[in-house]
C-alpha atoms as a PDB file:
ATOM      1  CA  UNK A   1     110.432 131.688  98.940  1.00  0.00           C
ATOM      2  CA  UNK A   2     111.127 129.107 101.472  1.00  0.00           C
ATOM      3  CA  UNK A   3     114.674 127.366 101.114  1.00  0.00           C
ATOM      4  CA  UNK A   4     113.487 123.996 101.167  1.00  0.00           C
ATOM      5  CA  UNK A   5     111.704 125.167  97.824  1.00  0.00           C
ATOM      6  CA  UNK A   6     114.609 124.515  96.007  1.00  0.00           C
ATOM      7  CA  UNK A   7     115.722 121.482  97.479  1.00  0.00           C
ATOM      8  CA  UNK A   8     115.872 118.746  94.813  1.00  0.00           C
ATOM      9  CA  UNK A   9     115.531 116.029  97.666  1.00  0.00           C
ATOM     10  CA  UNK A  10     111.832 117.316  98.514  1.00  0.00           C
ATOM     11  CA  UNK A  11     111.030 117.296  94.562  1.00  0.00           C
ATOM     12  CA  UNK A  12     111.880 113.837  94.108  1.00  0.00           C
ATOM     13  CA  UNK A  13     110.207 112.544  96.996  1.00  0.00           C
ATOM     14  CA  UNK A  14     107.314 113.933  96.034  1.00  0.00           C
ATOM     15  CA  UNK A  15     107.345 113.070  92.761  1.00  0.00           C
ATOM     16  CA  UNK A  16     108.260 109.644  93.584  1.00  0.00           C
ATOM     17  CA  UNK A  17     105.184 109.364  96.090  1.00  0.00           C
ATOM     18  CA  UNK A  18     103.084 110.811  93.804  1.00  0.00           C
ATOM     19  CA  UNK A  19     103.733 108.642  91.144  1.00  0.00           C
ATOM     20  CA  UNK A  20     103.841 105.029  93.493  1.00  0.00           C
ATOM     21  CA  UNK A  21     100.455 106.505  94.630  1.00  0.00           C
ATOM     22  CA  UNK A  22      98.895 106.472  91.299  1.00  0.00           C
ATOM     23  CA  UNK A  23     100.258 103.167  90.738  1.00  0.00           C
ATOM     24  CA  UNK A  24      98.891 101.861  93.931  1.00  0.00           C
ATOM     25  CA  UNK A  25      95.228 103.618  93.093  1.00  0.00           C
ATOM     26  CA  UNK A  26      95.301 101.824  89.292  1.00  0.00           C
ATOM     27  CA  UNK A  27      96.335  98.368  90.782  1.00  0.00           C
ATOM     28  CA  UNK A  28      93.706  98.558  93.534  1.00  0.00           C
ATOM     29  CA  UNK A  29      91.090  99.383  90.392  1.00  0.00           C
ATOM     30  CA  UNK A  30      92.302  97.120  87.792  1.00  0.00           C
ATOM     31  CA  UNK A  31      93.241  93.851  90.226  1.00  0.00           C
ATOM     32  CA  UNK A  32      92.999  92.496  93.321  1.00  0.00           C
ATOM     33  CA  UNK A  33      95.472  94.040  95.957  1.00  0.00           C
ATOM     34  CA  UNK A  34      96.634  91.379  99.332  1.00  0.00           C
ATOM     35  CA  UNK A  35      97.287  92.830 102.532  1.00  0.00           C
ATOM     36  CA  UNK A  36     100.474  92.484 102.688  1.00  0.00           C
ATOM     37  CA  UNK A  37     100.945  94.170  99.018  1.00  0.00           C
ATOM     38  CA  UNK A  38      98.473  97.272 100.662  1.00  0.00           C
ATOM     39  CA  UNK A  39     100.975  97.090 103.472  1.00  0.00           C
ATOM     40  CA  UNK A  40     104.089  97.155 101.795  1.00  0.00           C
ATOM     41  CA  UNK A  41     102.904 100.248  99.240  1.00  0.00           C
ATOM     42  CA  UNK A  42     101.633 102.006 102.074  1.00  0.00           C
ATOM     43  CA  UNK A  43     104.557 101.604 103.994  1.00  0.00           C
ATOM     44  CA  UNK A  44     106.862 103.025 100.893  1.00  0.00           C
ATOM     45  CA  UNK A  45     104.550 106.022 100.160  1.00  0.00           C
ATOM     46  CA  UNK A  46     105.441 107.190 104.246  1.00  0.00           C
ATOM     47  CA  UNK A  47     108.871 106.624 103.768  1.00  0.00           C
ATOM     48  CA  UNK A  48     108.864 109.025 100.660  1.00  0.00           C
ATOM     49  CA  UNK A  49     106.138 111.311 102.611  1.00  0.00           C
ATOM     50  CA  UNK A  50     108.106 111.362 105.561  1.00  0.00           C
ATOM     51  CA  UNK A  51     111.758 111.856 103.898  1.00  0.00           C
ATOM     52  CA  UNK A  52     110.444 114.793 101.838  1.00  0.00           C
ATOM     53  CA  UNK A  53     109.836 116.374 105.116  1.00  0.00           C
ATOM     54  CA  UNK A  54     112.582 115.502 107.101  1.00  0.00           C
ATOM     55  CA  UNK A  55     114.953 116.081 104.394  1.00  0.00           C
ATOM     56  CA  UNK A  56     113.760 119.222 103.750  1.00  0.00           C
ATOM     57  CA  UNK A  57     116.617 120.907 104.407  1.00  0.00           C
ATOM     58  CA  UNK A  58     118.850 119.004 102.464  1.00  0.00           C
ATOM     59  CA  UNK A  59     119.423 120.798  98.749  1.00  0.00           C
ATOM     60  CA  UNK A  60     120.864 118.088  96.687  1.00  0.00           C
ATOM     61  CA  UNK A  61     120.609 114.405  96.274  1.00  0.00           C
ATOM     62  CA  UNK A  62     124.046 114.032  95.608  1.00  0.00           C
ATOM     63  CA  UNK A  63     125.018 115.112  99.601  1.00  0.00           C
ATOM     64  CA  UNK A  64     127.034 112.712 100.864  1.00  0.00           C
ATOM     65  CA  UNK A  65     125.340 112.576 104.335  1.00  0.00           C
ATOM     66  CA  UNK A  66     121.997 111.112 102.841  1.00  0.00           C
ATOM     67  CA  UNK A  67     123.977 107.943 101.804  1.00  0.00           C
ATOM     68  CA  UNK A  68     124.945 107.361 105.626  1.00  0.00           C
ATOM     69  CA  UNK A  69     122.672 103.903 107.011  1.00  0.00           C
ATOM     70  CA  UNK A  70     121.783 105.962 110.369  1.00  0.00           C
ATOM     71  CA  UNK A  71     120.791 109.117 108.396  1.00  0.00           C
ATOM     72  CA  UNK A  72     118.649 107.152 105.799  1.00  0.00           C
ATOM     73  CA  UNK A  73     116.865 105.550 108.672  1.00  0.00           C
ATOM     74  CA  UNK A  74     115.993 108.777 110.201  1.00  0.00           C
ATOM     75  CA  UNK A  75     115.043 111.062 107.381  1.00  0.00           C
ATOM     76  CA  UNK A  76     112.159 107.929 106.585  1.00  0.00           C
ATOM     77  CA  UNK A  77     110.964 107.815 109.820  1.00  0.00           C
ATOM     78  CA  UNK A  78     107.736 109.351 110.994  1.00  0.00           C
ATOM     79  CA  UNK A  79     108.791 113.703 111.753  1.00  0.00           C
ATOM     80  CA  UNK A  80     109.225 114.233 115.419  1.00  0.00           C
ATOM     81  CA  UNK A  81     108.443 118.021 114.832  1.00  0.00           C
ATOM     82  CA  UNK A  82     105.144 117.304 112.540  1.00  0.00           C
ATOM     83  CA  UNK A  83     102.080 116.477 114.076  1.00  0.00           C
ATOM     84  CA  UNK A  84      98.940 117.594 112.182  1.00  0.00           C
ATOM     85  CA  UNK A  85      96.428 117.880 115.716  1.00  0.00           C
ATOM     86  CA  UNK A  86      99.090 120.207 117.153  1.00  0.00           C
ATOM     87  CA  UNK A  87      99.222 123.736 115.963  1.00  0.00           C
ATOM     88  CA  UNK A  88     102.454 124.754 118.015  1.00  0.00           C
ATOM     89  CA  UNK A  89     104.412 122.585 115.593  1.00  0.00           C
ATOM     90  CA  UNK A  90     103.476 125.128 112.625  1.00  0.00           C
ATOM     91  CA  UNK A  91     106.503 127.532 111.317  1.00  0.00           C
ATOM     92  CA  UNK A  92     105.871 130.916 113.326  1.00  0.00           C
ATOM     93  CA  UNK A  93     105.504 132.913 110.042  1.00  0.00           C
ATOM     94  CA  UNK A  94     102.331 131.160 109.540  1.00  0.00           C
ATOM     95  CA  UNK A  95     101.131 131.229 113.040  1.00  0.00           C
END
């Protein structure tokens, strides 16, 4: 098992973006969605897409580093190490 497997930072990301996705889908079906309301959803389902992955490492949400401004602001930013057109990027156990 991988280590970030356990890491309760990943879960809730994920759970969070999957569950502001399905929002997002039934608003889109059920009423009429602005740009800028499109933007701002999209926008927040990256930042818990791209913190799941950057935080990966990170077991617990109670680690006092994620609460650090600079460290918030780079765990939600697009991965520097994930890039889905380039192959090199993938783990070497699955190369």
């Amino acid at each position: 098992m991988n280590e970030w497997a356990e890491s309760e930072v990943v879960r809730f990301h994920l759970r969070e973006l999957s569950e502001d996705l399905q929002r997002l889908i039934d608003r889109i079906q059920s009423e009429e969605v602005s740009d800028t309301d499109l933007y701002l959803s999209i926008a927040h389902l990256y930042h818990h897409l791209n913190t799941a992955w950057n935080a990966r490492n990170f077991k617990s949400l109670e680690d006092p580093l994620l609460l650090v401004d600079s460290t918030f602001f780079e765990l939600a930013s697009f991965p520097k190490d994930l890039d889905p057109w380039n192959l090199d990027f993938l783990p070497m156990q699955d190369k």
